[in-house]
PDB file of N, CA and C in Angstrom:
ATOM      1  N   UNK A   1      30.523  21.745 175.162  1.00  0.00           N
ATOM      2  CA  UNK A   1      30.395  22.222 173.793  1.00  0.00           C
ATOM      3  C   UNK A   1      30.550  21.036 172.842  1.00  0.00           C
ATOM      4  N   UNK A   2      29.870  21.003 171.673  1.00  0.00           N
ATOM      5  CA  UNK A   2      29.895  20.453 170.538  1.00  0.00           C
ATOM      6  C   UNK A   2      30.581  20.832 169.483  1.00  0.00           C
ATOM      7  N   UNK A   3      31.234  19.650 169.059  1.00  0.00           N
ATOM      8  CA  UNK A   3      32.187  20.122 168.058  1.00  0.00           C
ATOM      9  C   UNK A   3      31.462  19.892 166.414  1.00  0.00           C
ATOM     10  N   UNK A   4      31.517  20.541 166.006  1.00  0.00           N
ATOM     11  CA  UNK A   4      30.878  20.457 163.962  1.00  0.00           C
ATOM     12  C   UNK A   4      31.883  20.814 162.991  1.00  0.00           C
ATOM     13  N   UNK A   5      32.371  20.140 162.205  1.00  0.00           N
ATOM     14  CA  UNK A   5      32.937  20.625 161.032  1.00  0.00           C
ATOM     15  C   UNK A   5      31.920  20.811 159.631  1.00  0.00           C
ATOM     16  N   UNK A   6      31.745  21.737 159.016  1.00  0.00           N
ATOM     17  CA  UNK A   6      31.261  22.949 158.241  1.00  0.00           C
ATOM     18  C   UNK A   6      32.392  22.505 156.610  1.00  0.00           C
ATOM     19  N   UNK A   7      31.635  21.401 155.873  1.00  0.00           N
ATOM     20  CA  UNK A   7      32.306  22.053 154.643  1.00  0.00           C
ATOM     21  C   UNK A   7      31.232  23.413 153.797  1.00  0.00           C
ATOM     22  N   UNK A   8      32.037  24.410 153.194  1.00  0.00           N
ATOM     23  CA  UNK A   8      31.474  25.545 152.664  1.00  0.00           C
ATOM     24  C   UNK A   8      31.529  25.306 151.092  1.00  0.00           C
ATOM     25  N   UNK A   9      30.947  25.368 150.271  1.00  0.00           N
ATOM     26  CA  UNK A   9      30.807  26.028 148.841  1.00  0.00           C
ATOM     27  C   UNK A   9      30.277  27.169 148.421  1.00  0.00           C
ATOM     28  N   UNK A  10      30.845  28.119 147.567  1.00  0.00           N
ATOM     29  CA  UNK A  10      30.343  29.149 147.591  1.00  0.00           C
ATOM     30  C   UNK A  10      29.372  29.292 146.369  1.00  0.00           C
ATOM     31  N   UNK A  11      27.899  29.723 146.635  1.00  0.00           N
ATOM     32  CA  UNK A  11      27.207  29.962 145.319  1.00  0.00           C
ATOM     33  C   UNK A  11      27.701  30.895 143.949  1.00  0.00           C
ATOM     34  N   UNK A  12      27.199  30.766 143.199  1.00  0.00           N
ATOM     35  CA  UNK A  12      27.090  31.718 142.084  1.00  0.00           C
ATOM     36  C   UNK A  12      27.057  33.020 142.724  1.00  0.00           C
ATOM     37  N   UNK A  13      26.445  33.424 143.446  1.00  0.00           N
ATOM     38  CA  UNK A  13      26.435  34.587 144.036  1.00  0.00           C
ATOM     39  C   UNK A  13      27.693  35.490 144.822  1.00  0.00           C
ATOM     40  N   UNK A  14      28.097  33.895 145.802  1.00  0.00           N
ATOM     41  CA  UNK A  14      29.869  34.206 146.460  1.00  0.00           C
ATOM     42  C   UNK A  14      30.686  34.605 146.049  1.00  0.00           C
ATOM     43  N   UNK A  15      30.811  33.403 144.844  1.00  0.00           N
ATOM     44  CA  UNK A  15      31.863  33.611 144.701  1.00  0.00           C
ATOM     45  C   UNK A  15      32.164  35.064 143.100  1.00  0.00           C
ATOM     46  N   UNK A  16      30.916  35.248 142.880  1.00  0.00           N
ATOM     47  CA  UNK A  16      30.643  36.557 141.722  1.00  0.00           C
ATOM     48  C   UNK A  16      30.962  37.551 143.280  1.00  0.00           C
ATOM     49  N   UNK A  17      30.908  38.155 144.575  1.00  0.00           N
ATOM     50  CA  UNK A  17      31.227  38.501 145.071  1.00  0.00           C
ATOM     51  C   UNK A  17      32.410  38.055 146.435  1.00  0.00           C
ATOM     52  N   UNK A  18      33.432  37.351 145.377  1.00  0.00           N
ATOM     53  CA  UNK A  18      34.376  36.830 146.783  1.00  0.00           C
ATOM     54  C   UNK A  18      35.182  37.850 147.480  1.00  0.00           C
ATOM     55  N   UNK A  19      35.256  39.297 146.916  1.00  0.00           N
ATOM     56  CA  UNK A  19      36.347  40.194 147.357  1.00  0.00           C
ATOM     57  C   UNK A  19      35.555  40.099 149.104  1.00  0.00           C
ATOM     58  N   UNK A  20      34.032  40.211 149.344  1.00  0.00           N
ATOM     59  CA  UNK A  20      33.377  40.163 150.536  1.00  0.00           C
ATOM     60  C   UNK A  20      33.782  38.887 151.006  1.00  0.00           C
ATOM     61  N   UNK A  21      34.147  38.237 151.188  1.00  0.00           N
ATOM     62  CA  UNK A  21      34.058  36.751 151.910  1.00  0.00           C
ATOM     63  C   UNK A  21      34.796  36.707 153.086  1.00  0.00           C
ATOM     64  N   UNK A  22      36.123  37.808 153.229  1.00  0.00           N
ATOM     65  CA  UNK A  22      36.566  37.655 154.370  1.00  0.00           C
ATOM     66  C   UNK A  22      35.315  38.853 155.289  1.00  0.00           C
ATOM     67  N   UNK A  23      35.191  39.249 154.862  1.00  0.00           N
ATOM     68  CA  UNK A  23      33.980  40.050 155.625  1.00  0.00           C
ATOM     69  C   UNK A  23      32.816  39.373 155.983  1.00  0.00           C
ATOM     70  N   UNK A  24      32.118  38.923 155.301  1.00  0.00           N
ATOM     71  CA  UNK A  24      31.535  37.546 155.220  1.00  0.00           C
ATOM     72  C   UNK A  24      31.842  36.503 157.070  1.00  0.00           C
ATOM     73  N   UNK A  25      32.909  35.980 156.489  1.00  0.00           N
ATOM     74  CA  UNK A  25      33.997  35.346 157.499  1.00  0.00           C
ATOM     75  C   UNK A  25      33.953  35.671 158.741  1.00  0.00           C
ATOM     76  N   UNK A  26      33.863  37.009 158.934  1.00  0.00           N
ATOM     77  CA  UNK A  26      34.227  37.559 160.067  1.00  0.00           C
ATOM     78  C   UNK A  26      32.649  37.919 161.129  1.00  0.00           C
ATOM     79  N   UNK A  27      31.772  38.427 159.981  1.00  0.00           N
ATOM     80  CA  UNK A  27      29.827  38.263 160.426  1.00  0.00           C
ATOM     81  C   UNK A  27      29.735  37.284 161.169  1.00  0.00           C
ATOM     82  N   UNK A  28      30.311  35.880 160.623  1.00  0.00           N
ATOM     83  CA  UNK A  28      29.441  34.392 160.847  1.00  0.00           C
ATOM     84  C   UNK A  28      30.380  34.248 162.138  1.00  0.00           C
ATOM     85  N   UNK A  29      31.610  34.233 162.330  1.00  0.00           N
ATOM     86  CA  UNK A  29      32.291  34.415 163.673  1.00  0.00           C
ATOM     87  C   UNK A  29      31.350  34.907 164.494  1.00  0.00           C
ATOM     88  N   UNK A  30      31.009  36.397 164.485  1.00  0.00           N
ATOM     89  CA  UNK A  30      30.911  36.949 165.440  1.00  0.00           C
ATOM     90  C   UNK A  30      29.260  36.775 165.722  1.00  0.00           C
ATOM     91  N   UNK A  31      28.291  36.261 164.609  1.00  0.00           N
ATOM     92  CA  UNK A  31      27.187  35.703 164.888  1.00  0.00           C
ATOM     93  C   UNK A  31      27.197  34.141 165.825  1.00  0.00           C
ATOM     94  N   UNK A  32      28.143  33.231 165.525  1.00  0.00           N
ATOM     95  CA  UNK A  32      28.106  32.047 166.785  1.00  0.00           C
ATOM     96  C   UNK A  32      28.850  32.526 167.814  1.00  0.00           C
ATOM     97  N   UNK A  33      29.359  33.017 167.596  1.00  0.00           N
ATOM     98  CA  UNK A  33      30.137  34.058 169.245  1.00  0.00           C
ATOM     99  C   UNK A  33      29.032  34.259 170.702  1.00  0.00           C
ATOM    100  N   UNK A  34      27.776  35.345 169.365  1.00  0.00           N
ATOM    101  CA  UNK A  34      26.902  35.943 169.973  1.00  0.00           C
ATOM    102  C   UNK A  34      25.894  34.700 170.428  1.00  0.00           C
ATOM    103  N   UNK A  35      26.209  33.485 169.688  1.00  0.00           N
ATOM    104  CA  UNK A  35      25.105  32.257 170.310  1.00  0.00           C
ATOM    105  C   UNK A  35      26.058  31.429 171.312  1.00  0.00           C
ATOM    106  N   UNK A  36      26.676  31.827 171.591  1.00  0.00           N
ATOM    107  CA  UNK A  36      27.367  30.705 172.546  1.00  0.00           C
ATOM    108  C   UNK A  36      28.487  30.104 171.603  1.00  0.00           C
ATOM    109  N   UNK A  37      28.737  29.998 170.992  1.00  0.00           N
ATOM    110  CA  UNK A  37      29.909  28.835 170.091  1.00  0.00           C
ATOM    111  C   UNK A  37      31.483  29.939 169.517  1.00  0.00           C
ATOM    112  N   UNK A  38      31.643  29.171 168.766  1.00  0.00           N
ATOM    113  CA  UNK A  38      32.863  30.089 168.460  1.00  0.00           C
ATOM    114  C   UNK A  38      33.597  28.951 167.242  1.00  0.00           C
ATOM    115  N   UNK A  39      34.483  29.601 166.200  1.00  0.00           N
ATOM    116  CA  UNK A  39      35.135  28.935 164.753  1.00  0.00           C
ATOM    117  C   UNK A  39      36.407  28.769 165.864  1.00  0.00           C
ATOM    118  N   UNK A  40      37.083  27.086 165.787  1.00  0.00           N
ATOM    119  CA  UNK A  40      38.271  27.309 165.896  1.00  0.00           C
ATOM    120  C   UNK A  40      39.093  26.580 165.145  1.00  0.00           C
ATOM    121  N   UNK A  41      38.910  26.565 164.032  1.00  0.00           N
ATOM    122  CA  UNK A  41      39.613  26.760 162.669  1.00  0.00           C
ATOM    123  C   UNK A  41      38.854  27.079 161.365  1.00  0.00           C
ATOM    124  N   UNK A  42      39.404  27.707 160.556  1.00  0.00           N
ATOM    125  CA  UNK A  42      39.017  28.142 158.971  1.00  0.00           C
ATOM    126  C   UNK A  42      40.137  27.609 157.812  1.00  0.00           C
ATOM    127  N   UNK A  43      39.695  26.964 157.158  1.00  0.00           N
ATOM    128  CA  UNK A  43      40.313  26.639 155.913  1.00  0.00           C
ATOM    129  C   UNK A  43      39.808  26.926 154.868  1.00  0.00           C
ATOM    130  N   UNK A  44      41.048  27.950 153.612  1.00  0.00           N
ATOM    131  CA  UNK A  44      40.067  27.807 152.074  1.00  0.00           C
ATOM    132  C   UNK A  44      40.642  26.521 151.904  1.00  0.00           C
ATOM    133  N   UNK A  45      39.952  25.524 150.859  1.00  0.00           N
ATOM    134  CA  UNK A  45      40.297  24.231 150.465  1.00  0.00           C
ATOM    135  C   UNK A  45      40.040  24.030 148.645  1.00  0.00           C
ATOM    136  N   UNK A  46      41.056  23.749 148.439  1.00  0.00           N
ATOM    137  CA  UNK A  46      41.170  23.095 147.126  1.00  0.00           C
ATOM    138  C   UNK A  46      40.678  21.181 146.856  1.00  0.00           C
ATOM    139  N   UNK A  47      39.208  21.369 146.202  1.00  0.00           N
ATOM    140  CA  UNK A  47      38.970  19.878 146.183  1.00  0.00           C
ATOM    141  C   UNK A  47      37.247  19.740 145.915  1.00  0.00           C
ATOM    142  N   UNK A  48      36.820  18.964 146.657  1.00  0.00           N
ATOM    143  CA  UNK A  48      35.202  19.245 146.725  1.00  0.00           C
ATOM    144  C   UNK A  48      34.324  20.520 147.584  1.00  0.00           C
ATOM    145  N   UNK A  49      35.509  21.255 148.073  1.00  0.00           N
ATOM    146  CA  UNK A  49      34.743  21.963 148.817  1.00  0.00           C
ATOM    147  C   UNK A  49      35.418  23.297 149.026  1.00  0.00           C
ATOM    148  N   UNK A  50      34.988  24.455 148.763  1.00  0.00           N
ATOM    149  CA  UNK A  50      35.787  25.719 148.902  1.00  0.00           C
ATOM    150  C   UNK A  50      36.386  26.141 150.214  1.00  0.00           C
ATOM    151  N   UNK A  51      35.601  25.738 151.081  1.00  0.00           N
ATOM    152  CA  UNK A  51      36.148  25.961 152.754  1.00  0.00           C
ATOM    153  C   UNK A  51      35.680  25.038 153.531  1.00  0.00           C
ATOM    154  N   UNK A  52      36.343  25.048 154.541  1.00  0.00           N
ATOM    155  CA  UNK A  52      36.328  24.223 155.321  1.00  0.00           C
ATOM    156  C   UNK A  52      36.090  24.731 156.818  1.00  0.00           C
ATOM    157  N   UNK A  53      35.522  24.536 157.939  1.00  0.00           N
ATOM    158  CA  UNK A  53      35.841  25.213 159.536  1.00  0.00           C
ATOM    159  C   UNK A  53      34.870  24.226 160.692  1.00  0.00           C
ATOM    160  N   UNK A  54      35.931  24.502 161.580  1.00  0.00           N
ATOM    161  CA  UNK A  54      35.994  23.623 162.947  1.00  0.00           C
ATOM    162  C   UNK A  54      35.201  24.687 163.601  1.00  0.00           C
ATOM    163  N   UNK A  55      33.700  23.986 164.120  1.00  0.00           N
ATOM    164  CA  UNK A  55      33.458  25.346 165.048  1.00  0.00           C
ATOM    165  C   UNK A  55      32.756  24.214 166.311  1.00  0.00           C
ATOM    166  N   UNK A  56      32.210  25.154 167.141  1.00  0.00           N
ATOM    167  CA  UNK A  56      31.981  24.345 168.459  1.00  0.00           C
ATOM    168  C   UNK A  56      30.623  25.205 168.853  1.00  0.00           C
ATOM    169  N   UNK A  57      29.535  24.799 169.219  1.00  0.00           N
ATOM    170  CA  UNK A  57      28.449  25.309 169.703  1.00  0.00           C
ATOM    171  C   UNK A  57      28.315  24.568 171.227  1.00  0.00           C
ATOM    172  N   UNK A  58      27.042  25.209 171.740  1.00  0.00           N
ATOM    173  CA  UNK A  58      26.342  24.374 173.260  1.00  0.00           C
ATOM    174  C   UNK A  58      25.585  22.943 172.425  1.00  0.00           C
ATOM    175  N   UNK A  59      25.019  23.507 171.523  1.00  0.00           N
ATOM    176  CA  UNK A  59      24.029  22.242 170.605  1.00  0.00           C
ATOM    177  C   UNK A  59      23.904  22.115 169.889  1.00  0.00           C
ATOM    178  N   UNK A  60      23.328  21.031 168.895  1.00  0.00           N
ATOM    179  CA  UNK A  60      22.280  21.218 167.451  1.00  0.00           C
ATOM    180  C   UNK A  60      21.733  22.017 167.055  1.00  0.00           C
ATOM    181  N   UNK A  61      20.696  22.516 167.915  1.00  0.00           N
ATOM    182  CA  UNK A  61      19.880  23.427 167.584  1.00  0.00           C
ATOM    183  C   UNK A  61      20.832  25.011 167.219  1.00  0.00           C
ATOM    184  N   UNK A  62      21.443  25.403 167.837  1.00  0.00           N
ATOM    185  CA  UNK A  62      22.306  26.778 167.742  1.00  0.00           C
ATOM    186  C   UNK A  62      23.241  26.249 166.392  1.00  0.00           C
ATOM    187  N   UNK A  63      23.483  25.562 166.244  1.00  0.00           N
ATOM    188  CA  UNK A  63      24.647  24.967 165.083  1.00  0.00           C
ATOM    189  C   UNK A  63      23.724  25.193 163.775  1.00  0.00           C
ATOM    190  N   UNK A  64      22.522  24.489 163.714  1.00  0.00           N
ATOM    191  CA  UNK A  64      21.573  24.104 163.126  1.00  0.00           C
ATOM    192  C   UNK A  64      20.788  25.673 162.397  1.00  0.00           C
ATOM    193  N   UNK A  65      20.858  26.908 163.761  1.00  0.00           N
ATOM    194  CA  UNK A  65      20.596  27.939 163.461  1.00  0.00           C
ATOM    195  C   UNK A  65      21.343  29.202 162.840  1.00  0.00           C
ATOM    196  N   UNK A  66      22.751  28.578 162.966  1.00  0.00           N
ATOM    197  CA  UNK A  66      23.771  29.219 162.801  1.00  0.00           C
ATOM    198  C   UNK A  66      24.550  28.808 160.919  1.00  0.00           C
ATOM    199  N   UNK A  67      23.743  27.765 160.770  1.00  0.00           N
ATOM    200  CA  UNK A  67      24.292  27.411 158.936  1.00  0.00           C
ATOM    201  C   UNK A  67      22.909  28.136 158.289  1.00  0.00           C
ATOM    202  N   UNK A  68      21.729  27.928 158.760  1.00  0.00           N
ATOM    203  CA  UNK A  68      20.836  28.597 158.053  1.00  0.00           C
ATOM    204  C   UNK A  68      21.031  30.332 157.995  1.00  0.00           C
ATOM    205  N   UNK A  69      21.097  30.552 159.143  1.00  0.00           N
ATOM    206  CA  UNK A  69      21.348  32.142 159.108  1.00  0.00           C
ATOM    207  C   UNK A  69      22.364  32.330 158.064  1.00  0.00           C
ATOM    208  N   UNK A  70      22.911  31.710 157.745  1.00  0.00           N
ATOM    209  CA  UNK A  70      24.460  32.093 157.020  1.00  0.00           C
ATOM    210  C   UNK A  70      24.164  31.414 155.541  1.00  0.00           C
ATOM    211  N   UNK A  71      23.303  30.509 155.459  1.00  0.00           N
ATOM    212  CA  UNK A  71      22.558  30.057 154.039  1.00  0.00           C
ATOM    213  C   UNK A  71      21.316  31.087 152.902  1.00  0.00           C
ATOM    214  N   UNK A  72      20.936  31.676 154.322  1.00  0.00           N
ATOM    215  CA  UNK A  72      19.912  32.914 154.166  1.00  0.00           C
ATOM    216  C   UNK A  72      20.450  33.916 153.032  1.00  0.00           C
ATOM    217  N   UNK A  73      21.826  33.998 153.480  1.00  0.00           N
ATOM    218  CA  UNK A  73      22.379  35.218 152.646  1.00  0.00           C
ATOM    219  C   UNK A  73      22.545  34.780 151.263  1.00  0.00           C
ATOM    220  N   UNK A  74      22.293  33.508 150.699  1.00  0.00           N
ATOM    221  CA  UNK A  74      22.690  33.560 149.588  1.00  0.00           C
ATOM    222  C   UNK A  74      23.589  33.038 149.027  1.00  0.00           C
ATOM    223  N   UNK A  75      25.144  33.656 149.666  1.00  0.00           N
ATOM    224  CA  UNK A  75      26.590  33.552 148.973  1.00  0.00           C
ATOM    225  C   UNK A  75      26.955  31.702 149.616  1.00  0.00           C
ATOM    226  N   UNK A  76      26.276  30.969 150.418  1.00  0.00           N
ATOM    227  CA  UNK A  76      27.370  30.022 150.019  1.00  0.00           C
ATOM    228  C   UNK A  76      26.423  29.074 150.457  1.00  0.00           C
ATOM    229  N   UNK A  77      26.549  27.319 150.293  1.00  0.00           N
ATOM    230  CA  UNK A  77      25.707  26.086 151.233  1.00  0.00           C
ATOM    231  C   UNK A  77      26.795  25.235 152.102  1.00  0.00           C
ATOM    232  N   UNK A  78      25.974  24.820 152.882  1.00  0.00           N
ATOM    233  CA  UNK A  78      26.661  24.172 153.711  1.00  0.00           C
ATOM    234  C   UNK A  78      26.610  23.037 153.545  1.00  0.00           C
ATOM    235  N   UNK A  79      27.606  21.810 154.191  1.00  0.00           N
ATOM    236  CA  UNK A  79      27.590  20.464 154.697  1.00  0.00           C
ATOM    237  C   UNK A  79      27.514  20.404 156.258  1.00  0.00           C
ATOM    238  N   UNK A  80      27.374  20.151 157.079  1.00  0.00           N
ATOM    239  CA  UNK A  80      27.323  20.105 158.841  1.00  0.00           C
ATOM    240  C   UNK A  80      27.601  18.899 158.791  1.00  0.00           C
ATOM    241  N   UNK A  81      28.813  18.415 159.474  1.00  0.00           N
ATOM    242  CA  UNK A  81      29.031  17.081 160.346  1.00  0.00           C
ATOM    243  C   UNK A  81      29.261  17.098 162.127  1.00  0.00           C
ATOM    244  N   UNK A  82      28.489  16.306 162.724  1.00  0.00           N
ATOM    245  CA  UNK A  82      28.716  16.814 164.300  1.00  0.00           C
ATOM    246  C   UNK A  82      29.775  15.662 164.455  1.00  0.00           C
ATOM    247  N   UNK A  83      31.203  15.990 164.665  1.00  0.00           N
ATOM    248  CA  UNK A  83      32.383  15.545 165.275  1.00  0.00           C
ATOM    249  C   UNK A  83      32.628  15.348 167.027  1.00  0.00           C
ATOM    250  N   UNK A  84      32.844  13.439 166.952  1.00  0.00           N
ATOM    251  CA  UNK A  84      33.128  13.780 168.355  1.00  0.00           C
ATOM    252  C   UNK A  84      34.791  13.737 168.899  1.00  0.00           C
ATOM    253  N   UNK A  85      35.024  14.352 169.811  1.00  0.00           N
ATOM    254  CA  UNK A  85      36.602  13.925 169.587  1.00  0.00           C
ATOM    255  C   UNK A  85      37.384  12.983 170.564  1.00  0.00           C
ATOM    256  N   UNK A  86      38.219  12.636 170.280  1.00  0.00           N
ATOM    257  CA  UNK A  86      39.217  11.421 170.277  1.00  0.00           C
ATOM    258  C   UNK A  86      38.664  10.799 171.989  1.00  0.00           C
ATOM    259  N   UNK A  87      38.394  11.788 172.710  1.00  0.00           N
ATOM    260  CA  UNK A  87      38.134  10.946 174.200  1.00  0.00           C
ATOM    261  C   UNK A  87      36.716  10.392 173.857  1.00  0.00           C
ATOM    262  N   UNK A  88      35.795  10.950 173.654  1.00  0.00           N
ATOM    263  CA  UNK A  88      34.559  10.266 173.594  1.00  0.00           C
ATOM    264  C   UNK A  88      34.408   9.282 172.059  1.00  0.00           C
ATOM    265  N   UNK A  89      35.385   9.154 171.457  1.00  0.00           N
ATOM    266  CA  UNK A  89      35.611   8.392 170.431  1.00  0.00           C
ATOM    267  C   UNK A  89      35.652   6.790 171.288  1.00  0.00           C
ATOM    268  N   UNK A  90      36.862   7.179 172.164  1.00  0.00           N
ATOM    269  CA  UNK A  90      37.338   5.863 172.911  1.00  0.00           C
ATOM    270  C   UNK A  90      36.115   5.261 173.680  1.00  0.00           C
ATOM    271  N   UNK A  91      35.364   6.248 174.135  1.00  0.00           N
ATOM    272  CA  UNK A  91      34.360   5.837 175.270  1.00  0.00           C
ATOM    273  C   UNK A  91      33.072   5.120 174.435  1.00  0.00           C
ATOM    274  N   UNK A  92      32.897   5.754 173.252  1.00  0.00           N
ATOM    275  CA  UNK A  92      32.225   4.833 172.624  1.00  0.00           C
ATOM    276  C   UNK A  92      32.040   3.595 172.015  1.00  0.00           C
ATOM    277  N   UNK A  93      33.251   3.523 171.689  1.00  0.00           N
ATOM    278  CA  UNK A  93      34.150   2.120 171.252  1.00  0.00           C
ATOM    279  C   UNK A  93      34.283   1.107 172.780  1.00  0.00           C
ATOM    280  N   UNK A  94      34.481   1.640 174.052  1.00  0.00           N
ATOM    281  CA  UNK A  94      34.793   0.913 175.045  1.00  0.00           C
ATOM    282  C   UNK A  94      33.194   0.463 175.244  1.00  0.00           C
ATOM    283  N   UNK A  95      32.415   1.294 175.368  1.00  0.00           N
ATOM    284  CA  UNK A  95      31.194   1.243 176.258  1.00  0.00           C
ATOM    285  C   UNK A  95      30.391  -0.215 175.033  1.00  0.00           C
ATOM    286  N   UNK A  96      30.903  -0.604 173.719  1.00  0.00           N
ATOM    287  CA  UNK A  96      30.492  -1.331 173.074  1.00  0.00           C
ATOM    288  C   UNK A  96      30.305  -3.449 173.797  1.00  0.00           C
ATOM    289  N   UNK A  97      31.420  -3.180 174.688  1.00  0.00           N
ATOM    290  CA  UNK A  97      31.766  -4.639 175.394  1.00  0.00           C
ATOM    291  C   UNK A  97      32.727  -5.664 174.913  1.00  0.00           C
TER     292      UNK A  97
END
């Protein structure tokens, strides 16, 4: 699995309907669930970005399909960063010479 961190902002639209967002929240879970991946963390965030979440897919492509589906609706845009973590951090740095 691939790891992505997801900053969220919510549109004009979201956040005019934020009482939905944990509902919201809970759709987009259970839509990368249904693709293979899964959120394993959610943050609201105070700063440049309204939320924040750690999620993990098989790939790009499902990750890739999984911010648009959730852009579709309207209420919020995304940032996508593909995160690698700390072991293949090292291996990349080693494999340099």
């Amino acid at each position: 699995m691939t790891t992505y961190i997801i900053f969220v902002n919510w549109t004009d639209q979201g956040i005019k309907n934020v009482r939905e967002s944990p509902g919201r929240l809970d759709a987009a879970k259970k839509l990368l669930a249904d693709m293979g991946g899964n959120f394993q963390q959610f943050y609201l965030t105070m700063g440049d970005y309204d939320m924040v979440a750690v999620c993990e897919a098989p790939d790009d492509a499902v990750m890739a399909r999984m911010v648009l589906k959730l852009g579709q609706g309207g209420y919020i845009r995304t940032r996508t960063l593909k995160a690698f973590p700390e072991n293949a951090y090292r291996e990349i740095i080693n494999s340099l010479g």
